[in-house]
Protein backbone atom coordinates (compact mmCIF):
# COMPACT_ATOMS: atom_id res chain seq x y z
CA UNK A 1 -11.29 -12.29 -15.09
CA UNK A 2 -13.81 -11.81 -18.10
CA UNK A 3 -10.89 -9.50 -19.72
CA UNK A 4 -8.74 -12.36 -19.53
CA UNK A 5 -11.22 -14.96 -20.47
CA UNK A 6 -12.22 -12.47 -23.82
CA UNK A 7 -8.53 -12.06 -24.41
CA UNK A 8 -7.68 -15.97 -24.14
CA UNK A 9 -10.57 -16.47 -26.98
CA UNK A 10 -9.49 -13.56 -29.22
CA UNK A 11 -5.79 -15.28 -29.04
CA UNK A 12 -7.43 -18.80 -29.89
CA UNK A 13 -9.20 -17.53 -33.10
CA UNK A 14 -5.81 -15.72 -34.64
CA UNK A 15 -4.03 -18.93 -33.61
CA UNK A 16 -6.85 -20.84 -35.62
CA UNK A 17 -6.62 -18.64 -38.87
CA UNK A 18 -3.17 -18.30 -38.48
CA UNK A 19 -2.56 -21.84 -38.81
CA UNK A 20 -5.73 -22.24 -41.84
CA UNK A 21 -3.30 -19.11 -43.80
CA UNK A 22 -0.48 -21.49 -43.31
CA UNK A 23 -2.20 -24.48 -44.58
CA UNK A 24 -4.34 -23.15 -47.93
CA UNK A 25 -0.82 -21.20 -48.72
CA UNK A 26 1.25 -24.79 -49.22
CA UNK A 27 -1.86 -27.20 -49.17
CA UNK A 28 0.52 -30.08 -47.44
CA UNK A 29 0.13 -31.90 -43.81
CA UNK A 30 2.86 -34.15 -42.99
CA UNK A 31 1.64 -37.54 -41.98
CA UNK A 32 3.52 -41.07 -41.10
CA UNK A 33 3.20 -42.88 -44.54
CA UNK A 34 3.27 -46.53 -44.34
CA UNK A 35 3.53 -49.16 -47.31
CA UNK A 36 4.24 -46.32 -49.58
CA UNK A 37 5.01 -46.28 -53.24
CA UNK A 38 7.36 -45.15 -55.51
CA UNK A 39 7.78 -43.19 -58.66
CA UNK A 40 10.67 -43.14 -60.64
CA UNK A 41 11.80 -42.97 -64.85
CA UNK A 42 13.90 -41.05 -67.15
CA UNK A 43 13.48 -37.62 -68.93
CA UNK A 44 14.60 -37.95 -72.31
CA UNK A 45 15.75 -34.91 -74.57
CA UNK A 46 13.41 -35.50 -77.70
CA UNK A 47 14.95 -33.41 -80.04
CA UNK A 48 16.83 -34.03 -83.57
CA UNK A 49 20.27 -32.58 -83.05
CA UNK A 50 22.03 -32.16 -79.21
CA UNK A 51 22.05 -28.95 -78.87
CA UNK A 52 25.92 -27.15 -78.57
CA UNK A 53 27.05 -27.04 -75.31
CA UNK A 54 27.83 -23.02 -75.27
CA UNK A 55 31.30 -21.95 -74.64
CA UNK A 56 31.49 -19.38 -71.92
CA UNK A 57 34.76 -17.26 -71.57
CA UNK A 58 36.33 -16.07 -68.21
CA UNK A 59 37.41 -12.40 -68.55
CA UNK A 60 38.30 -11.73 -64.97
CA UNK A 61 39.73 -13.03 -61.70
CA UNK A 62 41.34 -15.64 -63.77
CA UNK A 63 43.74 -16.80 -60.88
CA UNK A 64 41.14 -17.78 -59.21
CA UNK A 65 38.20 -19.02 -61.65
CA UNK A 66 40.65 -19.97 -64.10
CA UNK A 67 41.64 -18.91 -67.74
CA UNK A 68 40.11 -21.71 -69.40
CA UNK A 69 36.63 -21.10 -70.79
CA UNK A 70 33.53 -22.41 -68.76
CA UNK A 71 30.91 -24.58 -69.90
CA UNK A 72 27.16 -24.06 -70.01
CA UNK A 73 25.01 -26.60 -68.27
CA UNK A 74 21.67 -25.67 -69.34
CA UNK A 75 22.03 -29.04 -71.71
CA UNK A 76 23.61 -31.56 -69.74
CA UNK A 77 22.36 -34.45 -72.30
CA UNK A 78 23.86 -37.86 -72.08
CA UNK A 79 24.48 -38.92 -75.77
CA UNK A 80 23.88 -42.54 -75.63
CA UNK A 81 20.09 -42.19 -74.07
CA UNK A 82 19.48 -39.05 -74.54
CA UNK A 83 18.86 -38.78 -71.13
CA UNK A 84 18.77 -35.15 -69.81
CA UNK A 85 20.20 -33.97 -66.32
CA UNK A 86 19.10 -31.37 -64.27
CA UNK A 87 15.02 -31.50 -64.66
CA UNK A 88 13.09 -31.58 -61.52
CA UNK A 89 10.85 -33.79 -61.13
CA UNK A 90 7.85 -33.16 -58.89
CA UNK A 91 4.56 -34.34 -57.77
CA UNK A 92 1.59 -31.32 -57.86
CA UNK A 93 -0.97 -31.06 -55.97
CA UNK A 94 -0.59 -33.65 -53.40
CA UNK A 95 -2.39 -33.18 -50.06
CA UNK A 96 -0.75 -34.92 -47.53
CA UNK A 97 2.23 -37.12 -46.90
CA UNK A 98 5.65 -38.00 -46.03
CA UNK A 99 7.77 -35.19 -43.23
CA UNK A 100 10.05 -32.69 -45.04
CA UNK A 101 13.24 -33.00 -43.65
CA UNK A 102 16.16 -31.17 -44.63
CA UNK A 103 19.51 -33.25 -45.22
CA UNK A 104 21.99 -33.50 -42.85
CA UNK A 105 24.24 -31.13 -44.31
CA UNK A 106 21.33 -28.91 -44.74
CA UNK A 107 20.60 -27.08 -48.28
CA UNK A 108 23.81 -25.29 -49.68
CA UNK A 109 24.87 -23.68 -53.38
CA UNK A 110 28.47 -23.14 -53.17
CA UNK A 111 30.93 -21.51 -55.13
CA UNK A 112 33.55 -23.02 -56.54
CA UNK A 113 35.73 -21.79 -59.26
CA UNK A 114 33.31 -18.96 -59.95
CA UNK A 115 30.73 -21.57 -60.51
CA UNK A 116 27.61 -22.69 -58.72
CA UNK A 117 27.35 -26.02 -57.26
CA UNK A 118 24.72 -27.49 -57.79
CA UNK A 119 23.24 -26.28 -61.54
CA UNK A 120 20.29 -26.79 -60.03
CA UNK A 121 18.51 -27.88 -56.76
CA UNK A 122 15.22 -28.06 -55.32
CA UNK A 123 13.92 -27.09 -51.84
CA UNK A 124 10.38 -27.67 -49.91
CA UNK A 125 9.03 -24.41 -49.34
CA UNK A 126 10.35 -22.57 -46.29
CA UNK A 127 13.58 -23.87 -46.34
CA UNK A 128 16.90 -22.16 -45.33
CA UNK A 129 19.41 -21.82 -48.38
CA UNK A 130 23.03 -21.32 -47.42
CA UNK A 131 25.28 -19.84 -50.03
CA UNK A 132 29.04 -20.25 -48.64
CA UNK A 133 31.98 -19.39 -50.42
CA UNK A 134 34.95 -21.82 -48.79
CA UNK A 135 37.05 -21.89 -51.61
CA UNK A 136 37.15 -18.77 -54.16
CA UNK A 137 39.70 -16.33 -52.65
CA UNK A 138 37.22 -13.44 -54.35
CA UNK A 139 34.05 -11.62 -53.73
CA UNK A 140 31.15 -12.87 -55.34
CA UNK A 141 27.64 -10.68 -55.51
CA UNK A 142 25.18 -12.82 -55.71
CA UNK A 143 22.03 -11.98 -57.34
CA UNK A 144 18.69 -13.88 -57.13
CA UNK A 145 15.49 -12.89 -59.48
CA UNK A 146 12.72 -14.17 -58.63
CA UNK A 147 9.48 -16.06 -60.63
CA UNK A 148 6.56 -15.22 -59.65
CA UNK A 149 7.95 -11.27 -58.33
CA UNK A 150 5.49 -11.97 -55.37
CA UNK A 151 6.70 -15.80 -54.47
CA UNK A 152 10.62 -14.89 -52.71
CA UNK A 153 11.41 -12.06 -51.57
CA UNK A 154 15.18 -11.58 -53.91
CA UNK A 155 18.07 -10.61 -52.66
CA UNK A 156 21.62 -9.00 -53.84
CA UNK A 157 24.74 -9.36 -51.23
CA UNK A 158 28.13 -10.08 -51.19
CA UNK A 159 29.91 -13.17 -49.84
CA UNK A 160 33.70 -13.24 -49.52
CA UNK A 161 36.24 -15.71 -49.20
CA UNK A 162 35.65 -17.59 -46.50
CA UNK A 163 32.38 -16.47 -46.03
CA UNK A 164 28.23 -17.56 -46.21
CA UNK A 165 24.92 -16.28 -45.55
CA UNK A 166 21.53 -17.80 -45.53
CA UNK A 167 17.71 -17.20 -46.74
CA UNK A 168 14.74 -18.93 -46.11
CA UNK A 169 12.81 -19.64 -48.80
CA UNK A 170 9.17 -19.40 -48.28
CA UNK A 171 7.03 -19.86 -50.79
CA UNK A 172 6.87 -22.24 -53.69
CA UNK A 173 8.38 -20.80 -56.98
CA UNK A 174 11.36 -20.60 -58.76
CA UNK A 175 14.96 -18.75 -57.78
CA UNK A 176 17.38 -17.39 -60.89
CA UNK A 177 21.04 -17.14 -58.97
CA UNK A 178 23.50 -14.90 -60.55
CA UNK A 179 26.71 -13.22 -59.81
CA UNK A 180 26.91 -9.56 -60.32
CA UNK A 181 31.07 -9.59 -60.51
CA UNK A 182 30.95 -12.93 -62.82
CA UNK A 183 28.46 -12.37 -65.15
CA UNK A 184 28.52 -16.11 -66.34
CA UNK A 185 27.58 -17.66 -63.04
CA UNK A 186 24.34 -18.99 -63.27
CA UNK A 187 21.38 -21.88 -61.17
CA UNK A 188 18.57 -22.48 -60.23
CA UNK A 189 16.34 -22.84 -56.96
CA UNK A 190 12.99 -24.72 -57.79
CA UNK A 191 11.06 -24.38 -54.10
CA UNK A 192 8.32 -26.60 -54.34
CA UNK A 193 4.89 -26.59 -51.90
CA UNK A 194 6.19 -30.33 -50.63
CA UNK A 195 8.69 -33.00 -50.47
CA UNK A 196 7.90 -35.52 -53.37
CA UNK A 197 10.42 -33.99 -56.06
CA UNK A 198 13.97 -35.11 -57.03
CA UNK A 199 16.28 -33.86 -59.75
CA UNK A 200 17.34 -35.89 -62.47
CA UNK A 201 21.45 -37.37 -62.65
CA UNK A 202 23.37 -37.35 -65.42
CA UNK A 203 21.71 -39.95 -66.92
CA UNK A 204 18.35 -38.70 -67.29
CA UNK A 205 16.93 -40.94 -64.24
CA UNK A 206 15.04 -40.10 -61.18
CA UNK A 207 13.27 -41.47 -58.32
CA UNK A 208 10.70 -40.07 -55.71
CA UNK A 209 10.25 -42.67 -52.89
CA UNK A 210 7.68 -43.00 -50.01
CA UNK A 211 5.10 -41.64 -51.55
CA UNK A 212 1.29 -42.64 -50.19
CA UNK A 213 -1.23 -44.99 -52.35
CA UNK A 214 -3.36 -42.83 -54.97
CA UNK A 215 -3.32 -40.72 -58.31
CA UNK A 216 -1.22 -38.39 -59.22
CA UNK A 217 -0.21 -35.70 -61.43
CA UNK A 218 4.06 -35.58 -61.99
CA UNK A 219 5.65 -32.56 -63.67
CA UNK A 220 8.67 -32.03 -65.33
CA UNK A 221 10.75 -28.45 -65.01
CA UNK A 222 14.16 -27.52 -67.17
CA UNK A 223 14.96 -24.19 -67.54
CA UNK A 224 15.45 -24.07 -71.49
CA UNK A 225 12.49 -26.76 -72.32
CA UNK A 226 9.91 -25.91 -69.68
CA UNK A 227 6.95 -28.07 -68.20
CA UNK A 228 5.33 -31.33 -69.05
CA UNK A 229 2.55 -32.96 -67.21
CA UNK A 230 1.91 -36.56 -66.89
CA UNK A 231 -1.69 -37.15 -65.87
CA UNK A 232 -3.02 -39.73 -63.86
CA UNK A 233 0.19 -41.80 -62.29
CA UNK A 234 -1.27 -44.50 -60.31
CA UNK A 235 0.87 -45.51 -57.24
CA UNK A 236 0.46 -48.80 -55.10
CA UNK A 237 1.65 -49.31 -51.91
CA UNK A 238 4.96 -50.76 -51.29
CA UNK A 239 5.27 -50.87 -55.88
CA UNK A 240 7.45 -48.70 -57.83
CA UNK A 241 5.47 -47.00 -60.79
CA UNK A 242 7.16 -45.92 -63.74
CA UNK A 243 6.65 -42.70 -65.90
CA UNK A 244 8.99 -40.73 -68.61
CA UNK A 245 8.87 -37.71 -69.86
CA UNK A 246 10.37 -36.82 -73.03
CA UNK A 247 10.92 -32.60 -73.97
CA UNK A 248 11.70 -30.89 -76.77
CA UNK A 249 12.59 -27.14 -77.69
CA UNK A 250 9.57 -24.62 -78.98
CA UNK A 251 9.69 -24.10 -82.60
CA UNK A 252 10.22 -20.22 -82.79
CA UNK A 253 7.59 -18.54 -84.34
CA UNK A 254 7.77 -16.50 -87.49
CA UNK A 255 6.94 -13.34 -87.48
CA UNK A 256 4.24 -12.21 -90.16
CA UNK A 257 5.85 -9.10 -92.48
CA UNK A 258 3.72 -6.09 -92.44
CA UNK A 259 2.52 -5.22 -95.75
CA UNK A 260 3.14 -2.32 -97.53
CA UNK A 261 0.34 0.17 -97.77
């Protein structure tokens, strides 16, 4: 009886830092939000020139991902606003909140034409990423790298015609996809530590909806341009608040000549 009684409280206290691990590692507790807020703008390109969308050219399987040359998508930029697609949008650092729930159709990058669909797409961390090939009558090799190394586990397997796997994506980072057969498949995974994100549409725009009352800080990601912060976005419940971002390329630094001794 005391055995059982001492093994009873051994199995309460690694249930109890079990579940503290699991909390400090994503820092977010669902709650019911009521009368929340909303945030929601447009991420602007803010540089001179658009930069050239980069030609990409298809040198195999061509009767399947076609002969015709592929375009890049890291600058999706609409021309009239300047507005820039594929940046995710995210709150940090936000304690509590709204339930993560997956969509109905759960969280998918397909293949289609030897191209991933979506460019880019962001998950809550923990999530279960499908990667089904229904349409490409090849084998594609996908290849996923990693940022931080210690954040996903990566992977490297094959998925033929007709054919998917999944991974569950645990912790918050960021998820290069690549195809070892077609070298100029390419996206992007952005898991983040909660639900308040959303990815920008062709037009630049985005919206993150049911969000509590408070302050918070709202970050920008795109591959090529990087991170912005906006500081101190107030939200009030049952308003809409509105913040843009605007991001521009590094200038490339020169590199100082050595002199001559």
């Amino acid at each position: 009886m005391i055995k059982n009684i001492f093994m009873l409280k051994i199995f309460g206290i690694i249930t109890i830092i079990m579940g503290l691990n699991n909390y400090y590692v994503y820092g977010y507790k669902e709650i019911d939000v009521t009368d929340g807020g909303s945030i929601s703008g447009t991420v602007k390109f803010a540089g001179e020139k658009i930069p050239e969308v980069k030609s990409i050219p298809v040198d195999k399987d061509q009767e399947v991902c076609g002969s015709e040359p592929k375009h890049s998508e890291k600058f999706v930029i609409n021309a009239e606003n300047m507005g820039l697609k594929y940046v995710v949008v995210s709150i940090e650092s936000i304690g509590m909140g709204k339930k993560i729930e997956a969509p109905a159709e759960g969280y998918n990058l397909g293949q289609r034409r030897c191209w991933f669909e979506p460019h880019v797409m962001a998950v809550p961390a923990g999530a279960s990423v499908s990667f089904p090939n229904k349409i490409d009558k090849v084998m594609h090799n996908l290849h996923s790298y990693t940022m931080p190394s210690n954040s996903n586990r990566p992977f490297n397997k094959g998925v033929p015609f007709g054919g998917t796997f999944s991974v569950t994506l645990k912790k918050p980072g960021l998820v290069k996809m690549t195809c070892d057969v077609h070298k100029w498949m390419l996206a992007w995974i952005v898991v983040k530590n909660n639900p308040y994100y959303a990815v920008t549409d062709e037009n630049g725009n985005f919206k993150i909806e049911n969000i509590p009352a408070g302050t918070y800080n709202v970050q920008a990601w795109h591959e090529a341009l990087g991170r912005r912060e906006n500081v101190g976005v107030s939200v009030k419940a049952n308003e809409d608040t509105k913040t843009d971002f605007e991001l521009k390329k590094k200038k490339k630094r020169k590199r100082r000549k050595k002199r001559k001794k």
